[in-house]
N, C-alpha and C. Protein backbone atom coordinates (compact mmCIF):
# COMPACT_ATOMS: atom_id res chain seq x y z
N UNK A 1 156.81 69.16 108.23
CA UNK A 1 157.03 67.76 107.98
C UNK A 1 155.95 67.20 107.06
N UNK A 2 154.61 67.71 107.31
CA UNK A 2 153.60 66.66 106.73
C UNK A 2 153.72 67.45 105.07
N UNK A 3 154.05 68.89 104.98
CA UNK A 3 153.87 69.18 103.49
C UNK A 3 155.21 68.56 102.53
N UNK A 4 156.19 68.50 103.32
CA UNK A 4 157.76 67.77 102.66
C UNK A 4 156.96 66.51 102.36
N UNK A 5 156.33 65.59 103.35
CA UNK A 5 156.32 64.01 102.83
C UNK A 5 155.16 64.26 101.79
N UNK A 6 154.18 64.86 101.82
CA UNK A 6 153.03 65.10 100.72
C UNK A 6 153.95 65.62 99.20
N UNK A 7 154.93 66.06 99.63
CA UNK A 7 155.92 66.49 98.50
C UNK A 7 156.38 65.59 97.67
N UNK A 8 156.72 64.56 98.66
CA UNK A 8 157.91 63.43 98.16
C UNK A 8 156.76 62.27 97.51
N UNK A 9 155.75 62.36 97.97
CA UNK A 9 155.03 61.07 98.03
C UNK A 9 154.36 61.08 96.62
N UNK A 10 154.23 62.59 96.17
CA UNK A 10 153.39 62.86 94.91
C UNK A 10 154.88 63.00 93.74
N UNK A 11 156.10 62.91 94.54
CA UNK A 11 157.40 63.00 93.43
C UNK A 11 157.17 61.33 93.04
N UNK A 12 157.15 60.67 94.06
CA UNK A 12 157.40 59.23 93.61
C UNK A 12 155.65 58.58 93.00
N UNK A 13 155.08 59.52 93.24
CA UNK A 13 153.75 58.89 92.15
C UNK A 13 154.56 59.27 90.55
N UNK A 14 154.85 60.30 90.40
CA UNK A 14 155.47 60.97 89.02
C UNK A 14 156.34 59.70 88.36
N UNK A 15 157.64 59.91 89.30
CA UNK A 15 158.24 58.84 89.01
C UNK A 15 157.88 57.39 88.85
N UNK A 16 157.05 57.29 89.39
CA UNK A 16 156.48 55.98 89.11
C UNK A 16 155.80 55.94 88.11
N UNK A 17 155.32 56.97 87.69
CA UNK A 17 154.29 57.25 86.13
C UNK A 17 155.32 57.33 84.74
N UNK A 18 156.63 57.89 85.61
CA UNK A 18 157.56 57.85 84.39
C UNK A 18 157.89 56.75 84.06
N UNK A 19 157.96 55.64 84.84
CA UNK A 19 158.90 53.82 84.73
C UNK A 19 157.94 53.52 83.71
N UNK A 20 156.14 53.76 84.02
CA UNK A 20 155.34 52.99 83.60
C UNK A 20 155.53 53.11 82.01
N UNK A 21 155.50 54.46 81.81
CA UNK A 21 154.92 55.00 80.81
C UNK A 21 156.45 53.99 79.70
N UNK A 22 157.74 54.34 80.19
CA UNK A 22 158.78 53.50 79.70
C UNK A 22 158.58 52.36 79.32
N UNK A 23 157.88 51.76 80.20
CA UNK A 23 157.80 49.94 79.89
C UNK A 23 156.50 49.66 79.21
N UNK A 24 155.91 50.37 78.34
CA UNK A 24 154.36 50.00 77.92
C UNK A 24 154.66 49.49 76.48
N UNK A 25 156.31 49.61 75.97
CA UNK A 25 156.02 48.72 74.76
C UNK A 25 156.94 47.61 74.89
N UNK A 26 157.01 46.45 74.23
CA UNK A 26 157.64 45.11 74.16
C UNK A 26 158.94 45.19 74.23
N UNK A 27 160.06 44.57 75.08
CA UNK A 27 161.60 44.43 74.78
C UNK A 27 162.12 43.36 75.25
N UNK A 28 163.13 43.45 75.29
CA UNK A 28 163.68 41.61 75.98
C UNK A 28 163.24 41.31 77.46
N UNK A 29 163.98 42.27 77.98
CA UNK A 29 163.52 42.45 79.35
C UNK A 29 162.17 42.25 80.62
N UNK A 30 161.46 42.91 79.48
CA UNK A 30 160.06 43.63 80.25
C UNK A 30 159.62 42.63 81.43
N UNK A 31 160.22 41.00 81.55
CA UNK A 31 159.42 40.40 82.65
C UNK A 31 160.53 40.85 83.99
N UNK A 32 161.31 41.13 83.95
CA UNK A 32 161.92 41.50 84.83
C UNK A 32 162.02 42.81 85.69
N UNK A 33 161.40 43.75 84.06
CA UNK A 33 161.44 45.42 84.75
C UNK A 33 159.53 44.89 85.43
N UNK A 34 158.67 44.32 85.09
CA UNK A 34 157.68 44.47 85.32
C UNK A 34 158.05 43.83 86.95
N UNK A 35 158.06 42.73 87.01
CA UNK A 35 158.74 42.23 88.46
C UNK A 35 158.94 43.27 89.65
N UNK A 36 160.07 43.71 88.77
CA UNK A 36 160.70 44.96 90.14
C UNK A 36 159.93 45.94 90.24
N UNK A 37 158.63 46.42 89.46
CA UNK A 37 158.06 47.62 89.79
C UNK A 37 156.95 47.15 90.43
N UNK A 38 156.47 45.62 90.07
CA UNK A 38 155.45 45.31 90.73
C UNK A 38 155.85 44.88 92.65
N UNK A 39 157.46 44.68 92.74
CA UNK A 39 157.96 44.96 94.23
C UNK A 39 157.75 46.00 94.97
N UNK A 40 158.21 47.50 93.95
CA UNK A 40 157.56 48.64 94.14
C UNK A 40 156.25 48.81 95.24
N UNK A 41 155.38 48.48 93.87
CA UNK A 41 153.88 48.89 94.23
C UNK A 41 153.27 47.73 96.03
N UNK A 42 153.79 46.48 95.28
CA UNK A 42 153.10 45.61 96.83
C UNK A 42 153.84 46.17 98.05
N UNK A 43 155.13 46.55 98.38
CA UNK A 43 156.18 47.34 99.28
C UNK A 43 155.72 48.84 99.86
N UNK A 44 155.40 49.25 98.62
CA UNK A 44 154.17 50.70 99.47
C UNK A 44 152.96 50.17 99.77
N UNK A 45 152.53 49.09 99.72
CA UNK A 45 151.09 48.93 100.12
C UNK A 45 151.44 48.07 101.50
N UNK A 46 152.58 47.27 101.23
CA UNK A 46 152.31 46.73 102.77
C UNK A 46 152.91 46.98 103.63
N UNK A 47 153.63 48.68 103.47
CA UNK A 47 153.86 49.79 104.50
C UNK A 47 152.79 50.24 104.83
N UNK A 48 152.15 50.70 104.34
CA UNK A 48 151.03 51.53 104.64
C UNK A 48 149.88 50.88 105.02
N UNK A 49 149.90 49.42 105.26
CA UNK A 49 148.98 48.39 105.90
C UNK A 49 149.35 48.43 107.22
N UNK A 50 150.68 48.79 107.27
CA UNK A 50 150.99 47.97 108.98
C UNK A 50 151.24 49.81 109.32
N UNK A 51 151.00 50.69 108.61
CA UNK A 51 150.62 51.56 109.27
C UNK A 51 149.49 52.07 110.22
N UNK A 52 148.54 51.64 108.81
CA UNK A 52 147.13 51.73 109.36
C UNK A 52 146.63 50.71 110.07
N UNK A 53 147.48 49.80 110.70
CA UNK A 53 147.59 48.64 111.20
C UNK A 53 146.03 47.87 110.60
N UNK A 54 146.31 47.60 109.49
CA UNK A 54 145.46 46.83 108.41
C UNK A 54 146.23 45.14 108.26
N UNK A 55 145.50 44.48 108.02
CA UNK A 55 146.28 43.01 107.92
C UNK A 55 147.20 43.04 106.72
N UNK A 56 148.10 42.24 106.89
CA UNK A 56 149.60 42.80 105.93
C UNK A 56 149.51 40.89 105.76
N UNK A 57 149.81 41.21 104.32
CA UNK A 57 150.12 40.49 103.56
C UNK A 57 151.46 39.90 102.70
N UNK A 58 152.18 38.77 103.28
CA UNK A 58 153.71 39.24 103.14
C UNK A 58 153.76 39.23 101.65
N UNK A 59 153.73 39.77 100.71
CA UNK A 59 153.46 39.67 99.11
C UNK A 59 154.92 40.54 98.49
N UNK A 60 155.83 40.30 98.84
CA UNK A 60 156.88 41.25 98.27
C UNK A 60 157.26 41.55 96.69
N UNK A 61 156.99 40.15 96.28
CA UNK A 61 157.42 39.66 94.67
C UNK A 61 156.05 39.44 94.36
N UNK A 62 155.13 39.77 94.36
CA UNK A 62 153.61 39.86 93.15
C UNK A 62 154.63 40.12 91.72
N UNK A 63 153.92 39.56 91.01
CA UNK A 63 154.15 39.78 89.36
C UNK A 63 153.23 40.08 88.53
N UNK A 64 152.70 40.94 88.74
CA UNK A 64 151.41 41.84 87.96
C UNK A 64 151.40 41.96 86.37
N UNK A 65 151.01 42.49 85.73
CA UNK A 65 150.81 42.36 84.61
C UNK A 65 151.18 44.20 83.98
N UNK A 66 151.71 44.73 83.30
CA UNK A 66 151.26 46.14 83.65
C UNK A 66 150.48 46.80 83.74
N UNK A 67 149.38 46.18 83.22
CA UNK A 67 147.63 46.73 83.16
C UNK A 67 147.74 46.97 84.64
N UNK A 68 148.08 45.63 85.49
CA UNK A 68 147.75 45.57 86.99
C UNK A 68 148.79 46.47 87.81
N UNK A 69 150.15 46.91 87.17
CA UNK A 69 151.16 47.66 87.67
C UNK A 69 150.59 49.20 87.46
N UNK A 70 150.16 49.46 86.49
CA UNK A 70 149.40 50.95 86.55
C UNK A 70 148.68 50.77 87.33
N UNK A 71 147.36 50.01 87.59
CA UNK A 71 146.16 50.39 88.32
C UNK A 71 146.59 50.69 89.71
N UNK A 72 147.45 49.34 90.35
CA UNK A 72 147.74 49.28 91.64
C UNK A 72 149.12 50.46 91.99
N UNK A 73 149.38 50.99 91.05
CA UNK A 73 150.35 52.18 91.55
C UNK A 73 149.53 53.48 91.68
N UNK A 74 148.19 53.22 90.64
CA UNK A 74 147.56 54.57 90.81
C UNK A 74 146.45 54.48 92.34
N UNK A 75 146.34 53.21 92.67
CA UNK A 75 145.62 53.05 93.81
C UNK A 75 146.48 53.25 95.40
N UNK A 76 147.55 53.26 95.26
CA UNK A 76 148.68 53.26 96.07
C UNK A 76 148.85 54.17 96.29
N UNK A 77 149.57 55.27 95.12
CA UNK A 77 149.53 56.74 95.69
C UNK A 77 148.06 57.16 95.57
N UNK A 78 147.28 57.16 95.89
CA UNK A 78 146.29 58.12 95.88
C UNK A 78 146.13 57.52 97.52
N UNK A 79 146.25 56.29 98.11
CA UNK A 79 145.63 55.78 99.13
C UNK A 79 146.93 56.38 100.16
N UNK A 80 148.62 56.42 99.68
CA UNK A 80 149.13 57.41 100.51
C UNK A 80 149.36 59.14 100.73
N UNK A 81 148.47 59.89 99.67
CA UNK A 81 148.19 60.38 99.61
C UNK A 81 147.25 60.83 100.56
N UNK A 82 145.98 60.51 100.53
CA UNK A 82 144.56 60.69 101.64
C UNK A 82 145.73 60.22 103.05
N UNK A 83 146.54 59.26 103.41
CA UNK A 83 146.53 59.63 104.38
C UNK A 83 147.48 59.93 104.79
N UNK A 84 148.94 60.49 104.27
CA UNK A 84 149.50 61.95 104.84
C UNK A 84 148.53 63.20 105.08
N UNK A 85 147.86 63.50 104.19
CA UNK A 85 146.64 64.26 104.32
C UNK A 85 145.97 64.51 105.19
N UNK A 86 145.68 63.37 105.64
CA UNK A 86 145.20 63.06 107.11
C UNK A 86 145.75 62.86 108.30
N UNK A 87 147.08 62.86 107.93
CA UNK A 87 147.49 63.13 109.51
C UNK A 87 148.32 63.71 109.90
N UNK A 88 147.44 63.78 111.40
CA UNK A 88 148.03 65.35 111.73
C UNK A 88 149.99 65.41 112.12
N UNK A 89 150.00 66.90 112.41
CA UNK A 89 151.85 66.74 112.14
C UNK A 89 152.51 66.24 113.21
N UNK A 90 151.63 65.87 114.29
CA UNK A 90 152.35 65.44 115.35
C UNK A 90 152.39 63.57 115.12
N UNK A 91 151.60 63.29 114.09
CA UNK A 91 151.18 61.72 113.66
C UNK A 91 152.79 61.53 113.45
N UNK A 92 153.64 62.40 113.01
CA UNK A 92 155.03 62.03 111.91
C UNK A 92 155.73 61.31 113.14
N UNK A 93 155.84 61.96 114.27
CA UNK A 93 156.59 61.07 115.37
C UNK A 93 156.12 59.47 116.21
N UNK A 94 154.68 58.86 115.48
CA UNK A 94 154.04 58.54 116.24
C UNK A 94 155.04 56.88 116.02
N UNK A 95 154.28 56.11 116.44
CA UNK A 95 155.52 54.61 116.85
C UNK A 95 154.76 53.44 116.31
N UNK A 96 155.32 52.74 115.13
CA UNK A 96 154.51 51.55 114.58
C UNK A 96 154.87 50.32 115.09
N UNK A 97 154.53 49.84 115.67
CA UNK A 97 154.82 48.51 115.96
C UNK A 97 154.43 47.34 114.86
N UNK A 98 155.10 46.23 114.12
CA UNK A 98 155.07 45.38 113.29
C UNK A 98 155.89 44.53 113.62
N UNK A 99 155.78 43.39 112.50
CA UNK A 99 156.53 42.23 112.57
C UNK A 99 156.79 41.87 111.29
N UNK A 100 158.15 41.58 111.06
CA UNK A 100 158.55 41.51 109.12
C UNK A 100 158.28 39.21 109.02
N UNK A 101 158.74 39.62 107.82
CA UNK A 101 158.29 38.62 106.95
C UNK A 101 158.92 37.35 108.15
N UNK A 102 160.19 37.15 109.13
CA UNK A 102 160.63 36.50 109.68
C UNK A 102 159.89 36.32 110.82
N UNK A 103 159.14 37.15 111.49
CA UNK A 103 157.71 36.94 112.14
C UNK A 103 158.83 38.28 113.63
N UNK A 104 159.72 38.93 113.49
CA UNK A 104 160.73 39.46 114.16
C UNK A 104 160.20 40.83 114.49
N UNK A 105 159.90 41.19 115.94
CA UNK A 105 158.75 42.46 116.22
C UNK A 105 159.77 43.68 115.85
N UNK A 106 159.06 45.01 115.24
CA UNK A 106 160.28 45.60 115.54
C UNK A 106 159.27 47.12 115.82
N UNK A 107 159.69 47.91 115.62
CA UNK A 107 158.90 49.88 116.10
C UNK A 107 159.81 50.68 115.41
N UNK A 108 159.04 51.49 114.25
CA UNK A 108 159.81 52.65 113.82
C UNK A 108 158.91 53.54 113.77
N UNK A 109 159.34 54.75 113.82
CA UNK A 109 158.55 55.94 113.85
C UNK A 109 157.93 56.34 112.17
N UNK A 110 156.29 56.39 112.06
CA UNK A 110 155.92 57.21 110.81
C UNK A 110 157.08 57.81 109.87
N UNK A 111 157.58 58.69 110.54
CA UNK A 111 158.48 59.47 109.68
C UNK A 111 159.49 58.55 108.98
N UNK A 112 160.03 57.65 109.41
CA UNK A 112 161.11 56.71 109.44
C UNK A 112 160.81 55.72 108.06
N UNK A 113 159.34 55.24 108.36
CA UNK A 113 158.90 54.51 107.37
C UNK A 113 158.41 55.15 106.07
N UNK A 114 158.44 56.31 106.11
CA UNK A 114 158.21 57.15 104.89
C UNK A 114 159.34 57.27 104.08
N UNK A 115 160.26 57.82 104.69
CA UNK A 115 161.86 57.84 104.32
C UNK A 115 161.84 56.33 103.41
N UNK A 116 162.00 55.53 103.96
CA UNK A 116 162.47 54.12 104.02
C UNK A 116 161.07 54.24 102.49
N UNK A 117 159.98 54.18 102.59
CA UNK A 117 159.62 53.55 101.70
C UNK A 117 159.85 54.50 100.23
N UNK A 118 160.49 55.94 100.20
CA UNK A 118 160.63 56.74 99.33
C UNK A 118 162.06 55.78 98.37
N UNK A 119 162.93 55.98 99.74
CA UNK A 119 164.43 55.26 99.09
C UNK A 119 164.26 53.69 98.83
N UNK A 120 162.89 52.90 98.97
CA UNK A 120 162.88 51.82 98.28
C UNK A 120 162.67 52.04 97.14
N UNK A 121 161.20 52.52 96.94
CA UNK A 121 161.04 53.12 95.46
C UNK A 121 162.28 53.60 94.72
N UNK A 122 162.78 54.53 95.40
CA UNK A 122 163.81 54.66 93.98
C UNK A 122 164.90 54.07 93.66
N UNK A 123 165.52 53.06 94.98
CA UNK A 123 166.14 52.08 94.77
C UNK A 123 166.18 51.26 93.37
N UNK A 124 165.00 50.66 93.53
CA UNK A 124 164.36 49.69 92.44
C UNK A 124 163.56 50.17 91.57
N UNK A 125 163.75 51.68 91.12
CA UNK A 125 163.63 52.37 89.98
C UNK A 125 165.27 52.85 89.10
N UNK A 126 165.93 52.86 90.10
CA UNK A 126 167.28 52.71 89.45
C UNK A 126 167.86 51.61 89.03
N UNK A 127 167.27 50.32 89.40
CA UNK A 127 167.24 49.19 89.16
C UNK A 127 166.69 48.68 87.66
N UNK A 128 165.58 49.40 87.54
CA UNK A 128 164.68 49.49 86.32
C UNK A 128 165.41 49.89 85.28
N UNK A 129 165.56 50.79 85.18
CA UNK A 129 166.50 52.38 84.35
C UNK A 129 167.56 51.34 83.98
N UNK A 130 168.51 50.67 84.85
CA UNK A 130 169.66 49.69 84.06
C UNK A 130 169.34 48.79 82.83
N UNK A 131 168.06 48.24 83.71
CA UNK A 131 167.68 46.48 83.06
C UNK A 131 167.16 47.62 81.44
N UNK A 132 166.40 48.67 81.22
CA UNK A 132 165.89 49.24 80.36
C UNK A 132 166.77 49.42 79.92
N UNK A 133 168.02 49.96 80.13
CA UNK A 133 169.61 50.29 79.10
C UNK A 133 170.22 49.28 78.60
N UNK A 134 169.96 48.11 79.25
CA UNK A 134 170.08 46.86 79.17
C UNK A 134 169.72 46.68 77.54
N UNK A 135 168.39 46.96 77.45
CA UNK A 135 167.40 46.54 76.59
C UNK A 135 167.38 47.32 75.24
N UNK A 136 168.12 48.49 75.80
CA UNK A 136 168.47 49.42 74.44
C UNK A 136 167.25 50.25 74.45
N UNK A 137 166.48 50.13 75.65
CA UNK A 137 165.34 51.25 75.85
C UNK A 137 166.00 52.59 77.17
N UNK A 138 165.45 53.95 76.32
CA UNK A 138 166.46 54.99 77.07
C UNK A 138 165.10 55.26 78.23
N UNK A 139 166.07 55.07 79.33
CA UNK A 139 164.93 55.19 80.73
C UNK A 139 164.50 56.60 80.46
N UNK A 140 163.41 56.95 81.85
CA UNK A 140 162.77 57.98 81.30
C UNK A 140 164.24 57.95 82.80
N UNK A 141 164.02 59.58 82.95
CA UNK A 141 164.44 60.65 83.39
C UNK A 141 163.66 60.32 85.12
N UNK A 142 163.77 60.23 86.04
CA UNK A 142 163.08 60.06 87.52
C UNK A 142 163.87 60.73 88.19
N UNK A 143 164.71 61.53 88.49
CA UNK A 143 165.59 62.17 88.92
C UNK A 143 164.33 63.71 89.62
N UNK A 144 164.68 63.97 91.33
CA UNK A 144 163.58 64.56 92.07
C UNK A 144 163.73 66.53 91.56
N UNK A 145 164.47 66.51 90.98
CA UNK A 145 164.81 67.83 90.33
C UNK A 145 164.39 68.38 89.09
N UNK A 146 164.31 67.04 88.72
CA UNK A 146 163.46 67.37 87.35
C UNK A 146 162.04 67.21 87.31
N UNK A 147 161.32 66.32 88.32
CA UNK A 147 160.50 66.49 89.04
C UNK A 147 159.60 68.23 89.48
N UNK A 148 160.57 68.67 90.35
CA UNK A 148 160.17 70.04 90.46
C UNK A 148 160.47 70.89 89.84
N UNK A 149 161.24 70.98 88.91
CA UNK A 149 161.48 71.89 87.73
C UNK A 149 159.83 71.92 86.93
């Protein structure tokens, strides 16, 4: 379990390096693709707050800048990184207790919230990839196969 999510977690740093690298020059779009990736980045961070049961910040829609969308994506995966890393394989079943933005308690298991925060990311990287076709800019490629190829 813990080497699959260390798997996935360093696919969606990639992918996330691929959106960036896409959106670093000017098009019609760009406040919108920047938007959704900066949902991205605050969405893995304030999973992994109420993991480490760290104070969570309801910040869903930050609008970063991309200077600030690189930094804080490269600070993100590296910070979920160290701690899949760190925990141990029996951590994957362990039970988070939180409360979402409606103040509504709820408990999902580690594993659960990993899942969940992989298929957000690429949710709203497929999201990206449109608004960029949109724009007459050819998305990069994020697809988890080409990844491990």
């Amino acid at each position: 379990m813990k080497e699959y999510f260390i798997k996935l977690f360093r696919y969606n740093e990639w992918a996330n390096n691929q959106v960036l690298e896409a959106f670093m020059q000017p098009f019609d779009n760009s406040e919108e693709v920047t938007r959704l990736f900066s949902h991205i980045i605050s969405v893995q961070k304030l999973w992994l707050d109420r993991i480490q049961n760290n104070k969570v910040i309801f910040e869903f829609w930050n609008n970063y800048s991309v200077e600030g969308c690189i930094k804080i994506s490269k600070e993100s995966s590296s910070a979920w990184l160290r701690f899949l890393e760190s925990l141990p394989e029996e951590g994957f079943s362990d039970k988070i207790s939180y409360v979402n933005s409606k103040g509504e308690a709820y408990r999902n298991t580690i594993e659960d919230i990993l899942a969940h925060v992989i298929n957000h990311s690429t949710y709203h990287r497929a999201q990206i990839a449109m608004l960029l076709r949109k724009a007459e800019v050819v998305p990069p490629v994020t697809d988890y196969v080409f990844y491990r190829r």
